[in-house]
Protein backbone atom coordinates (compact mmCIF):
# COMPACT_ATOMS: atom_id res chain seq x y z
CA UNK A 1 2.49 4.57 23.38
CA UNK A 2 4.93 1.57 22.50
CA UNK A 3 4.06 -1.92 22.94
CA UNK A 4 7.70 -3.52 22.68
CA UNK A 5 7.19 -6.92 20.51
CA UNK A 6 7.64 -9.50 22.98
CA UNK A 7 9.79 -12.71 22.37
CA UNK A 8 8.09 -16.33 21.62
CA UNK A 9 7.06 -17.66 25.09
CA UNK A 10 8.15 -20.55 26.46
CA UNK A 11 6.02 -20.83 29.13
CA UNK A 12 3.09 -22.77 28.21
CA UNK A 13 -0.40 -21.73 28.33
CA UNK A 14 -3.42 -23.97 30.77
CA UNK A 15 -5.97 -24.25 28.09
CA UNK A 16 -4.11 -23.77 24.34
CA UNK A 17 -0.83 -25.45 23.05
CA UNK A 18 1.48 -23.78 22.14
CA UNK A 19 1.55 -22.55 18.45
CA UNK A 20 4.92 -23.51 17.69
CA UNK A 21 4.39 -27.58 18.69
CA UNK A 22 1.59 -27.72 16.03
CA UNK A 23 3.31 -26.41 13.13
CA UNK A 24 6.06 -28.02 10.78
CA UNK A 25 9.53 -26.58 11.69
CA UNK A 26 10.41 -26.96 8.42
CA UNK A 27 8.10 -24.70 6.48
CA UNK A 28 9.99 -21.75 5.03
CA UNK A 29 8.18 -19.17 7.31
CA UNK A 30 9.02 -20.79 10.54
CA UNK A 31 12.59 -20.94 9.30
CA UNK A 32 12.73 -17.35 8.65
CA UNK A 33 10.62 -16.28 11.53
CA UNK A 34 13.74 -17.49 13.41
CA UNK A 35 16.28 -16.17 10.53
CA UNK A 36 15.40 -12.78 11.14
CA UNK A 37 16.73 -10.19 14.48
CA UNK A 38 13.27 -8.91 15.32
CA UNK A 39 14.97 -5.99 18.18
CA UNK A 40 16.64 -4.21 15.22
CA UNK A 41 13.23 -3.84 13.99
CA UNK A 42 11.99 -2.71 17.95
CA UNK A 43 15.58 -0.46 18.14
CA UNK A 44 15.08 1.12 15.28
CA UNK A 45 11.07 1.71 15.41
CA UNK A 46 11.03 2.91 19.04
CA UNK A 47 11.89 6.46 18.30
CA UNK A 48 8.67 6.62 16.29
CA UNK A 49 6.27 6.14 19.15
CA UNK A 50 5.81 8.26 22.62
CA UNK A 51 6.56 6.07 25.80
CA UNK A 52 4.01 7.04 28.26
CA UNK A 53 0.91 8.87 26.23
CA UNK A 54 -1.64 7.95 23.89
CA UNK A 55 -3.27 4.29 22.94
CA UNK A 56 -0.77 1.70 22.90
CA UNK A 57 0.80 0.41 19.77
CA UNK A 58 0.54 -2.90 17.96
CA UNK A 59 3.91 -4.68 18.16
CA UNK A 60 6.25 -3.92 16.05
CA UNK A 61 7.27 -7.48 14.92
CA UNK A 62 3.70 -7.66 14.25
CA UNK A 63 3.33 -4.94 11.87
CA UNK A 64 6.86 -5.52 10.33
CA UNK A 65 5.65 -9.40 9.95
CA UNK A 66 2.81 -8.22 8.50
CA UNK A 67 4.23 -5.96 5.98
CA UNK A 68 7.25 -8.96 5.06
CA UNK A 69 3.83 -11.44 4.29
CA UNK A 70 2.18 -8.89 2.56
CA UNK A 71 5.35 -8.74 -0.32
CA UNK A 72 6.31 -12.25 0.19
CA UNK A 73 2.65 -13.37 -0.80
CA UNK A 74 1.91 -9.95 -3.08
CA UNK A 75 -1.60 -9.46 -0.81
CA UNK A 76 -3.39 -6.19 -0.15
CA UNK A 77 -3.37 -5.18 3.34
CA UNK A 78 -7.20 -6.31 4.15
CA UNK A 79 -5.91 -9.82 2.57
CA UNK A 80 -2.64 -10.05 4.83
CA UNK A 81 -4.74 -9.01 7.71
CA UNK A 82 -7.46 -11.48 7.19
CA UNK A 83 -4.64 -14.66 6.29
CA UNK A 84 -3.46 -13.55 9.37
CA UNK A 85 -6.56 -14.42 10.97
CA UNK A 86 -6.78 -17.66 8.96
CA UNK A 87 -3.09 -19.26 8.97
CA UNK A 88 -0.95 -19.88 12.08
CA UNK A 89 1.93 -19.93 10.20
CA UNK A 90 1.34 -16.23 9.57
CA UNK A 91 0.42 -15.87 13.55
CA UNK A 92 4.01 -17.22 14.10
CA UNK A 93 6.00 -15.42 11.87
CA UNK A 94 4.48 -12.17 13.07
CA UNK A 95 5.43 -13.31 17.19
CA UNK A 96 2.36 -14.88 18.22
CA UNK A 97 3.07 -18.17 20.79
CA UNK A 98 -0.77 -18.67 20.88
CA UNK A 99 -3.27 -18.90 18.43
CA UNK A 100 -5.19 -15.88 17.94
CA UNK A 101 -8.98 -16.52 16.44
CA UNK A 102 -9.44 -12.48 15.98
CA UNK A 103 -8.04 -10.05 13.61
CA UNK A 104 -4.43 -8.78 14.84
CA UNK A 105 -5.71 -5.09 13.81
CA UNK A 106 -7.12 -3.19 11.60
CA UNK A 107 -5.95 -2.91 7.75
CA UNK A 108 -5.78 1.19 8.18
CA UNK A 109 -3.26 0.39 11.04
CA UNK A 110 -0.69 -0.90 8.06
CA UNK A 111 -1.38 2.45 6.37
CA UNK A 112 -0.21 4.61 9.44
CA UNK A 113 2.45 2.15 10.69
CA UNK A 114 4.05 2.61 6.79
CA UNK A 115 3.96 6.46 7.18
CA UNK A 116 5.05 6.50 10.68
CA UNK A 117 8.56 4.90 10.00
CA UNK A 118 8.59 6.00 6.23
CA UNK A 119 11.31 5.46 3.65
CA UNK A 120 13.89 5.05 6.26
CA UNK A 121 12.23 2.37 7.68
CA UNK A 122 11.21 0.72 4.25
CA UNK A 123 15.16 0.96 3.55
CA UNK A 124 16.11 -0.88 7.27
CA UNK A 125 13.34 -3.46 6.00
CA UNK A 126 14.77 -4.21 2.29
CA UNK A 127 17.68 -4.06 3.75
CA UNK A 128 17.55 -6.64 6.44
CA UNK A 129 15.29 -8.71 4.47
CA UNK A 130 18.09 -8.49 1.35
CA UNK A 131 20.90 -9.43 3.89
CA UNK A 132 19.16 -12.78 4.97
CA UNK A 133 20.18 -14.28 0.95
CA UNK A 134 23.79 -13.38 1.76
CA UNK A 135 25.87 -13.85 -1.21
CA UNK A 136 23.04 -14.61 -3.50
CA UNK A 137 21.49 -10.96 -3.06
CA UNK A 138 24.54 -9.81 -4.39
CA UNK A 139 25.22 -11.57 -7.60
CA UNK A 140 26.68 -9.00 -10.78
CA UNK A 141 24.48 -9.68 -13.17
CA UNK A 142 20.36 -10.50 -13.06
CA UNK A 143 18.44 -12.97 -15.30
CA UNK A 144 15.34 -11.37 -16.61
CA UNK A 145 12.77 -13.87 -18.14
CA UNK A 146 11.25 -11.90 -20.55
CA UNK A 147 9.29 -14.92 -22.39
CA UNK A 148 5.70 -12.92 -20.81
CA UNK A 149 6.59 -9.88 -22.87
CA UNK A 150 4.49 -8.16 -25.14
CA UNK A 151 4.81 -9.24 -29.15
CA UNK A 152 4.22 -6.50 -32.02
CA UNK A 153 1.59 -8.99 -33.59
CA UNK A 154 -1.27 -7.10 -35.58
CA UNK A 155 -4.72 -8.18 -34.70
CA UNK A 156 -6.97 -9.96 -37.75
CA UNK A 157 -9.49 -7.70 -36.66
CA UNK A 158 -7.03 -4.10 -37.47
CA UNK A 159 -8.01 -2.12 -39.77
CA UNK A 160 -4.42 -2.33 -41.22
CA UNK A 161 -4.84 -5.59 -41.97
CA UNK A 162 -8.54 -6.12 -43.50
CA UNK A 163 -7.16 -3.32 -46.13
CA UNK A 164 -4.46 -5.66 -47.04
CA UNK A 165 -6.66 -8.47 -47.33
CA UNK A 166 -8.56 -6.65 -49.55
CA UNK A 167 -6.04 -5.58 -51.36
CA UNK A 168 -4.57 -9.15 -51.85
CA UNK A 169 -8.17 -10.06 -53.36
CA UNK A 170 -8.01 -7.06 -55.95
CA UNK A 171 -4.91 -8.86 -56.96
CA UNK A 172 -6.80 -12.30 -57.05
CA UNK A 173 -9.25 -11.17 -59.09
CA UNK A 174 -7.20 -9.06 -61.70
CA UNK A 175 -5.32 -11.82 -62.25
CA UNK A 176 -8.25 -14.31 -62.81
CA UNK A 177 -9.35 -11.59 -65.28
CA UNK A 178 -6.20 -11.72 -67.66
């Protein structure tokens, strides 16, 4: 069943703050938190899900939030989903007004919420995500740093090269000899 992703509350809660007062408005993930149209993510997901049967869903700015921090910070889904736990900035970018102490979900939920909108919704995600650099994203030619590349060096320890060693101290020798 479909849990729609709800929008950043402004009503204000008895006994917490609210998330967004305590955080830095300039940090780079509350700036794209509000960059980014969550309800193409909810429009395009909904078909996915039933509307009236089974256990209800996690958000889906939740689980697409999840899966932007998880390439944006190159973590494994148990590491996304714990940082979650850990960072409000996370909690924020993913829809949260509150702070949350508890896990959002588990880090199998990623695996089926991947399958469940597959490459088509991998492609809606680049997609959107590529569209947020504008002009940048689409520059003609790429830089490629290649300075971390591997080098054909051989080894002192090859084989290859302890024959020529010895070799080179035949010639030594001969040559002492003469």
């Amino acid at each position: 069943m479909l849990t729609k992703s709800s929008p950043i509350s402004t009503q204000s809660n008895l006994f917490h703050s609210e998330l967004f007062s305590q955080l830095d408005v300039k940090d780079p993930l509350i700036q794209l938190a509000n960059t980014i149209n969550w309800t193409v993510f909810d429009d395009a997901f909904e078909q996915h899900y039933s509307q009236d049967n089974g256990r209800p869903s996690k958000p889906i700015r939740l689980m697409v939030g999840l899966l932007l921090l998880k390439q944006l910070e190159n973590l494994s889904d148990e590491r996304v989903v714990l940082q979650f736990k850990r960072n409000p900035y996370y909690q924020y970018f993913c829809g949260y007004s509150n702070y949350m102490p508890g896990m959002p979900c588990n880090a199998t939920e990623l695996v089926h919420f991947r399958k469940r909108i597959g490459i088509k919704g991998f492609n809606l995600i680049f997609k959107i995500s590529v569209a947020l650099h504008g002009k940048q994203a689409q520059k003609s030619s790429v830089l490629i740093d290649t300075t971390a590349s591997e080098k054909n060096i051989t080894c002192p320890t090859d084989a290859k090269l302890a024959i020529k060693i010895i070799n080179r101290l035949h010639g030594i020798k001969a040559q002492n000899l003469c």
